[in-house]
Protein backbone atom coordinates (compact mmCIF):
# COMPACT_ATOMS: atom_id res chain seq x y z
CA UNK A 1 65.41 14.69 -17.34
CA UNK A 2 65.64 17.04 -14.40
CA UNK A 3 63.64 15.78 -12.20
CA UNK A 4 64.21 13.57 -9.27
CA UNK A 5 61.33 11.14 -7.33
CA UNK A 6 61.68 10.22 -3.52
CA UNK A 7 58.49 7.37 -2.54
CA UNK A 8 58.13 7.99 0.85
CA UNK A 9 57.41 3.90 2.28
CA UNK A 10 55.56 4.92 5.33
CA UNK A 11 52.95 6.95 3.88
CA UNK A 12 53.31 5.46 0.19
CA UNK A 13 53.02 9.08 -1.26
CA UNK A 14 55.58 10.63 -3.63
CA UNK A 15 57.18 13.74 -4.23
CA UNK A 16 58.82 14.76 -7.58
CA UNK A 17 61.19 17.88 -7.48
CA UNK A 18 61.40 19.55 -10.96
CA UNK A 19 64.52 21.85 -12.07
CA UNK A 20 63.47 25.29 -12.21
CA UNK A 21 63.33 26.47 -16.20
CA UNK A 22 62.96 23.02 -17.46
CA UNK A 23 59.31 23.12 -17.20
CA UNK A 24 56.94 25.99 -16.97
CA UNK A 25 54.39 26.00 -13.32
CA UNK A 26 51.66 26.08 -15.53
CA UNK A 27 52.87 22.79 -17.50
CA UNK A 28 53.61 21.55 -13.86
CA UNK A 29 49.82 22.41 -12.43
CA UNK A 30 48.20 21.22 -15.72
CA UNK A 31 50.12 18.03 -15.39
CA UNK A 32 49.04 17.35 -11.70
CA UNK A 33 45.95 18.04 -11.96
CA UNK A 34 45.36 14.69 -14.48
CA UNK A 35 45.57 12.84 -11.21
CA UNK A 36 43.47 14.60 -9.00
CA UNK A 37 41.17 12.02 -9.21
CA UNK A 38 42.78 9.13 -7.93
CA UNK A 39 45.72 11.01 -5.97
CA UNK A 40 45.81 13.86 -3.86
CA UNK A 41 48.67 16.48 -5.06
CA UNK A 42 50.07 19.39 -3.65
CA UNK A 43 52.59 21.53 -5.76
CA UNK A 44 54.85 24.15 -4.15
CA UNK A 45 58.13 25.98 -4.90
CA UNK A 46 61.27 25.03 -2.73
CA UNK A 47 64.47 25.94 -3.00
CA UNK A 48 64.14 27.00 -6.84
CA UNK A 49 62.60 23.64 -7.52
CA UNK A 50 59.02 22.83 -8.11
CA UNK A 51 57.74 20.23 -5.73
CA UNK A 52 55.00 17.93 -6.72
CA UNK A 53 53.75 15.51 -3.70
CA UNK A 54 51.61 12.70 -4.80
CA UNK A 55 49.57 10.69 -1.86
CA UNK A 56 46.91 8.02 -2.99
CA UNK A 57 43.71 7.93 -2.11
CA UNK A 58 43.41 4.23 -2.02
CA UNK A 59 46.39 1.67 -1.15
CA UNK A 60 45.38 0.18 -4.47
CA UNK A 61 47.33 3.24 -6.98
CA UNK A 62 50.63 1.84 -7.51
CA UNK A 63 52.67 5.40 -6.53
CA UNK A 64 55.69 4.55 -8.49
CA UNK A 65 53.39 4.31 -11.70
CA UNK A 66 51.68 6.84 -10.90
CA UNK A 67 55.09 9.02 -10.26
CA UNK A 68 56.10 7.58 -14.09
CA UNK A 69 52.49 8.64 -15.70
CA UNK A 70 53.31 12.10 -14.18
CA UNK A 71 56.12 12.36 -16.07
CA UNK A 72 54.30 11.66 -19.40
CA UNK A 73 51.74 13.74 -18.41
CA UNK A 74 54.28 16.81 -18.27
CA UNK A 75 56.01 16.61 -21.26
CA UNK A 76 52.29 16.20 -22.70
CA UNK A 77 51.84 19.37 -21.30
CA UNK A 78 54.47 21.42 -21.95
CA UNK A 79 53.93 20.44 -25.37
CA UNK A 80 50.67 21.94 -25.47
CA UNK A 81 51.72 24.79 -23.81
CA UNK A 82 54.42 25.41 -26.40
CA UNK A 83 52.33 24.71 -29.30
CA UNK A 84 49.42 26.93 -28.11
CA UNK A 85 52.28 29.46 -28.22
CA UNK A 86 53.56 29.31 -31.61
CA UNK A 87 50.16 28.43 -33.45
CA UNK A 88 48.00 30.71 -30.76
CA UNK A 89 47.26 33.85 -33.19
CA UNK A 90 46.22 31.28 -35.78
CA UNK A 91 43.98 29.80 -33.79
CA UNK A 92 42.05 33.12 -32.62
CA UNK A 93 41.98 33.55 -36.08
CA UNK A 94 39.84 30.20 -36.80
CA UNK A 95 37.69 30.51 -34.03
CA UNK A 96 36.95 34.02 -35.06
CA UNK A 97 36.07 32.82 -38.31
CA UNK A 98 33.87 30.32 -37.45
CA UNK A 99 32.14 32.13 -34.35
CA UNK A 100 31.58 35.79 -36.90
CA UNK A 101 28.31 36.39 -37.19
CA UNK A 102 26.44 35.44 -40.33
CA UNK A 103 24.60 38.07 -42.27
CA UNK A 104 20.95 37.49 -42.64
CA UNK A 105 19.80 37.21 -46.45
CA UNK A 106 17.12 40.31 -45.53
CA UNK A 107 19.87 42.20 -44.53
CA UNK A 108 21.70 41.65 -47.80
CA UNK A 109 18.73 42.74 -49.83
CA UNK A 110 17.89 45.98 -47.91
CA UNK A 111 21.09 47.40 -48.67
């Protein structure tokens, strides 16, 4: 897939190095932010590889899981990403649409 996870036992954190041009930073970012909640993350650029480190907050979070659930989580979002690209004029269109302001029925009959 690209990417390759090292779980660090003394600290239980992990770090996931992602091959540059398989997956966008801002797929990366999006992705690692999901787990801000229960993990802390850092993301960084090293040696043409994004690096995602991944460090509980409790000793409860399973890291290896939550190394797997990252994965998911990026695909998920470079999906988006992608789609949001192709199908992005059509949706400025909708909202457009539905956000256009209405005309007033006195406004109709004064002109």
């Amino acid at each position: 897939m690209g990417e390759k996870v090292i779980v660090n036992s003394q600290d239980g954190s992990a770090e996931i190095r992602i091959a540059a041009g398989l997956f966008s930073g801002d797929a990366v970012v999006r992705a690692a932010h999901l787990f801000t909640g229960t993990c802390h993350v850092q993301v960084s650029e090293e040696g043409g590889k994004l690096l995602v480190r991944i460090a509980p907050k409790s000793p409860e979070v399973d890291v290896k899981q939550i190394a797997a659930d990252f994965h998911n989580a990026l695909l998920d979002e470079q999906l988006r990403l992608r789609l949001r690209e192709e199908t992005g004029e059509i949706q400025k269109m909708i909202v457009a649409e539905a956000f256009a302001p209405l005309e007033r029925p006195e406004q109709e009959q004064q002109a």
